[in-house]
Protein backbone atom coordinates (compact mmCIF):
# COMPACT_ATOMS: atom_id res chain seq x y z
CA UNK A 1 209.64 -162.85 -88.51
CA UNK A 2 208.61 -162.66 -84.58
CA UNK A 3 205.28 -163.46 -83.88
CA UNK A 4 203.11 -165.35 -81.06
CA UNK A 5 201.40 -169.14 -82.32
CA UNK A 6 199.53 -170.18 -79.40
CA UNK A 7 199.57 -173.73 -80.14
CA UNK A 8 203.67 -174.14 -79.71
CA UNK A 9 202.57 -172.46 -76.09
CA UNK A 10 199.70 -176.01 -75.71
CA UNK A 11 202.05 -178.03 -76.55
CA UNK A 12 204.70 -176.23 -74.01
CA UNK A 13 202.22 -177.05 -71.26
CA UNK A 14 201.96 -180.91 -72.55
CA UNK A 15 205.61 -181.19 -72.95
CA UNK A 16 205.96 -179.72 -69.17
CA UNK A 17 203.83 -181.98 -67.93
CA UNK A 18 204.89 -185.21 -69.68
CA UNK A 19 208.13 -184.55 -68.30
CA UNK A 20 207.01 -184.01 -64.78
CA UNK A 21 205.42 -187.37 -65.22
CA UNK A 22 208.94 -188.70 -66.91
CA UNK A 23 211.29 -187.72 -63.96
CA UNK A 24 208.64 -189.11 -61.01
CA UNK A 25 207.50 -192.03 -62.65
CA UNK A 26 210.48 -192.95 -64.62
CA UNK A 27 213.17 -194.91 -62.14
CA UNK A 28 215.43 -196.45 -64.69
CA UNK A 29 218.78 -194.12 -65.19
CA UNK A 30 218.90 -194.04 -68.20
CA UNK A 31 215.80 -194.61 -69.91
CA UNK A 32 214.97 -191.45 -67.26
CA UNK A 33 217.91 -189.41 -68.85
CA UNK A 34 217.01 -190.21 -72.30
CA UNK A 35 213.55 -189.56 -72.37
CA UNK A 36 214.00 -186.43 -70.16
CA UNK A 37 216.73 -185.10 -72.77
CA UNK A 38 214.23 -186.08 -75.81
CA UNK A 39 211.21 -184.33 -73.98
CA UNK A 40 213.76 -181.31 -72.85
CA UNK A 41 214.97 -180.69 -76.73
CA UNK A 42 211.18 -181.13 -78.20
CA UNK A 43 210.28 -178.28 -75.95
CA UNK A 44 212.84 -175.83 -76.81
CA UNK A 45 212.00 -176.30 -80.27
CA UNK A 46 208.49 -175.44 -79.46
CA UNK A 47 209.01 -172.24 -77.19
CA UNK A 48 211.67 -171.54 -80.45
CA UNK A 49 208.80 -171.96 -82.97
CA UNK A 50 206.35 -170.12 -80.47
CA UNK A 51 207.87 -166.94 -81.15
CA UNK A 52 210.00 -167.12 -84.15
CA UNK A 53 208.04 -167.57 -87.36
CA UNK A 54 210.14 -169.46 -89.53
CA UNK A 55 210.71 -172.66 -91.54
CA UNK A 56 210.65 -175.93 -89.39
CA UNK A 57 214.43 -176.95 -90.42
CA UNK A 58 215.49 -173.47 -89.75
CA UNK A 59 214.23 -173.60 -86.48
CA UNK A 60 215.83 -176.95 -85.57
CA UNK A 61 219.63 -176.48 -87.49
CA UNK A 62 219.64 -173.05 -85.08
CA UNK A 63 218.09 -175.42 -81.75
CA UNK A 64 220.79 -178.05 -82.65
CA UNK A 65 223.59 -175.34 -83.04
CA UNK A 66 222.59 -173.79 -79.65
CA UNK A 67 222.39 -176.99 -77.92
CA UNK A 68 225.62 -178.02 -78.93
CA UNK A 69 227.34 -175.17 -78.49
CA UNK A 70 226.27 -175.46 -74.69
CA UNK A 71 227.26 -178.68 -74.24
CA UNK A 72 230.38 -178.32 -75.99
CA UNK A 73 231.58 -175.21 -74.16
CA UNK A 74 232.57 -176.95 -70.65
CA UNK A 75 235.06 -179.08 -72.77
CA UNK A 76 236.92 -176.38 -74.25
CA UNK A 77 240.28 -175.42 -72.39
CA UNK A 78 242.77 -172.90 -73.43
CA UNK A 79 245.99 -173.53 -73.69
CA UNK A 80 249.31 -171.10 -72.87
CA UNK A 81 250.08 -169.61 -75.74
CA UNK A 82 253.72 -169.81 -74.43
CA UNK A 83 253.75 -173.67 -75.65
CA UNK A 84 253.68 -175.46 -78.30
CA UNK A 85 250.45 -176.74 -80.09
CA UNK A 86 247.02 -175.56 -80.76
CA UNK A 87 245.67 -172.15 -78.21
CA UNK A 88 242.16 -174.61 -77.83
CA UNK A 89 241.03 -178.23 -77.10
CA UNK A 90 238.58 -179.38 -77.05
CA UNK A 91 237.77 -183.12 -75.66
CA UNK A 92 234.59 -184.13 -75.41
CA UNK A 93 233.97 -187.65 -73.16
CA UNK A 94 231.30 -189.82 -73.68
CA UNK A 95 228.76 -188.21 -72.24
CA UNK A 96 228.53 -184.93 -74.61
CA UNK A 97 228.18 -187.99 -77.68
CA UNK A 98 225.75 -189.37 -75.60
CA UNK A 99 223.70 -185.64 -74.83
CA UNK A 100 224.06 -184.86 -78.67
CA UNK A 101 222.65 -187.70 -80.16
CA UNK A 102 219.72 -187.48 -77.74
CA UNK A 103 219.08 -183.80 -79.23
CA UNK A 104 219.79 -185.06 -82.28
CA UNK A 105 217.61 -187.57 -81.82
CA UNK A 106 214.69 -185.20 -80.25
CA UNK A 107 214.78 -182.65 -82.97
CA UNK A 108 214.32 -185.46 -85.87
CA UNK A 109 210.75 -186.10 -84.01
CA UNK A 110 209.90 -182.35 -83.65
CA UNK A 111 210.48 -182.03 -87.47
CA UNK A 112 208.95 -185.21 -88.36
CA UNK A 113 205.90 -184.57 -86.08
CA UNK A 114 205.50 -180.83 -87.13
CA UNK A 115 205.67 -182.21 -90.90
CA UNK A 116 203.51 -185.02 -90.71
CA UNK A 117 201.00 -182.57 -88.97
CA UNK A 118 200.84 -179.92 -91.95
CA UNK A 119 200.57 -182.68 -94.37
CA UNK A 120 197.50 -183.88 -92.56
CA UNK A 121 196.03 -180.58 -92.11
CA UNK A 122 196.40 -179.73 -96.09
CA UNK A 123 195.12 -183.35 -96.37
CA UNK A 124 192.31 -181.97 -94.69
CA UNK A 125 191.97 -178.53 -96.47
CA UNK A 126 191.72 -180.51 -99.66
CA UNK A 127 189.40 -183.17 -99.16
C-alpha cells in the first residue's frame, strides 16, 4: 500500500519550480491566485501518489476531502448549547467556493493527466 515512485518526487521538483516562476512572474491577482491554487493542489496529489500506492481516483476523492476539510474548518462556529438552534454553523463566504472549485478544478487535471499518461504508455507497450 506505501511505497516510494520516484517520478511523483520529478514532478514535485517541476511543480515547485513552476510555481516559483507563477508567484514572481505572475502580477495579476487573480490569475496569480488561481494558478498558484491549481499548481498548489496538483502537487499534493503528487507527494500523495509518491508514497501511497493506490488508484488515481482514490488518491484524489481523499486530496479533495482533505482540502476541503481545511478550508472548511475556519468557518465552523459553535454555538451555546444553552440556545435555541443547531450546536454548529457553518458559513462559508465566497472565497472558500472560490478555493474549492480551484482544487476541484486542479485535481480534474492531475487525474486527467495521470490517465492520459498510462494510456499512452500501454499505447506504447503494445505497439
Amino acid at each position: 500500500m506505501f511505497s516510494f515512485n520516484r517520478s511523483y518526487i520529478s514532478v514535485l521538483v517541476f511543480l515547485l519550480l513552476a510555481l516559483t516562476g507563477t508567484d514572481l512572474f505572475i502580477t495579476h491577482p487573480f490569475l496569480q491566485a488561481t494558478l498558484s491554487n491549481i499548481i498548489l493542489i496538483v502537487m499534493q496529489y503528487a507527494a500523495i501518489k509518491a508514497f501511497w500506492n493506490v488508484k488515481p481516483v482514490v488518491a484524489g476523492a481523499a486530496l479533495l476531502l482533505l482540502s476541503s476539510a481545511y478550508e472548511i474548518a475556519p468557518f465552523i462556529s459553535f454555538a451555546d448549547p444553552s440556545q435555541q438552534g443547531s450546536l454548529i454553523t457553518i458559513s462559508p463566504t465566497i472565497g472558500f467556493w472560490y478555493t474549492a472549485m480551484t482544487y476541484t478544478t486542479g485535481i480534474a487535471l492531475a487525474l486527467l493527466t495521470e490517465r492520459a499518461i498510462l494510456q499512452a504508455s500501454k499505447k506504447l507497450h503494445i505497439d
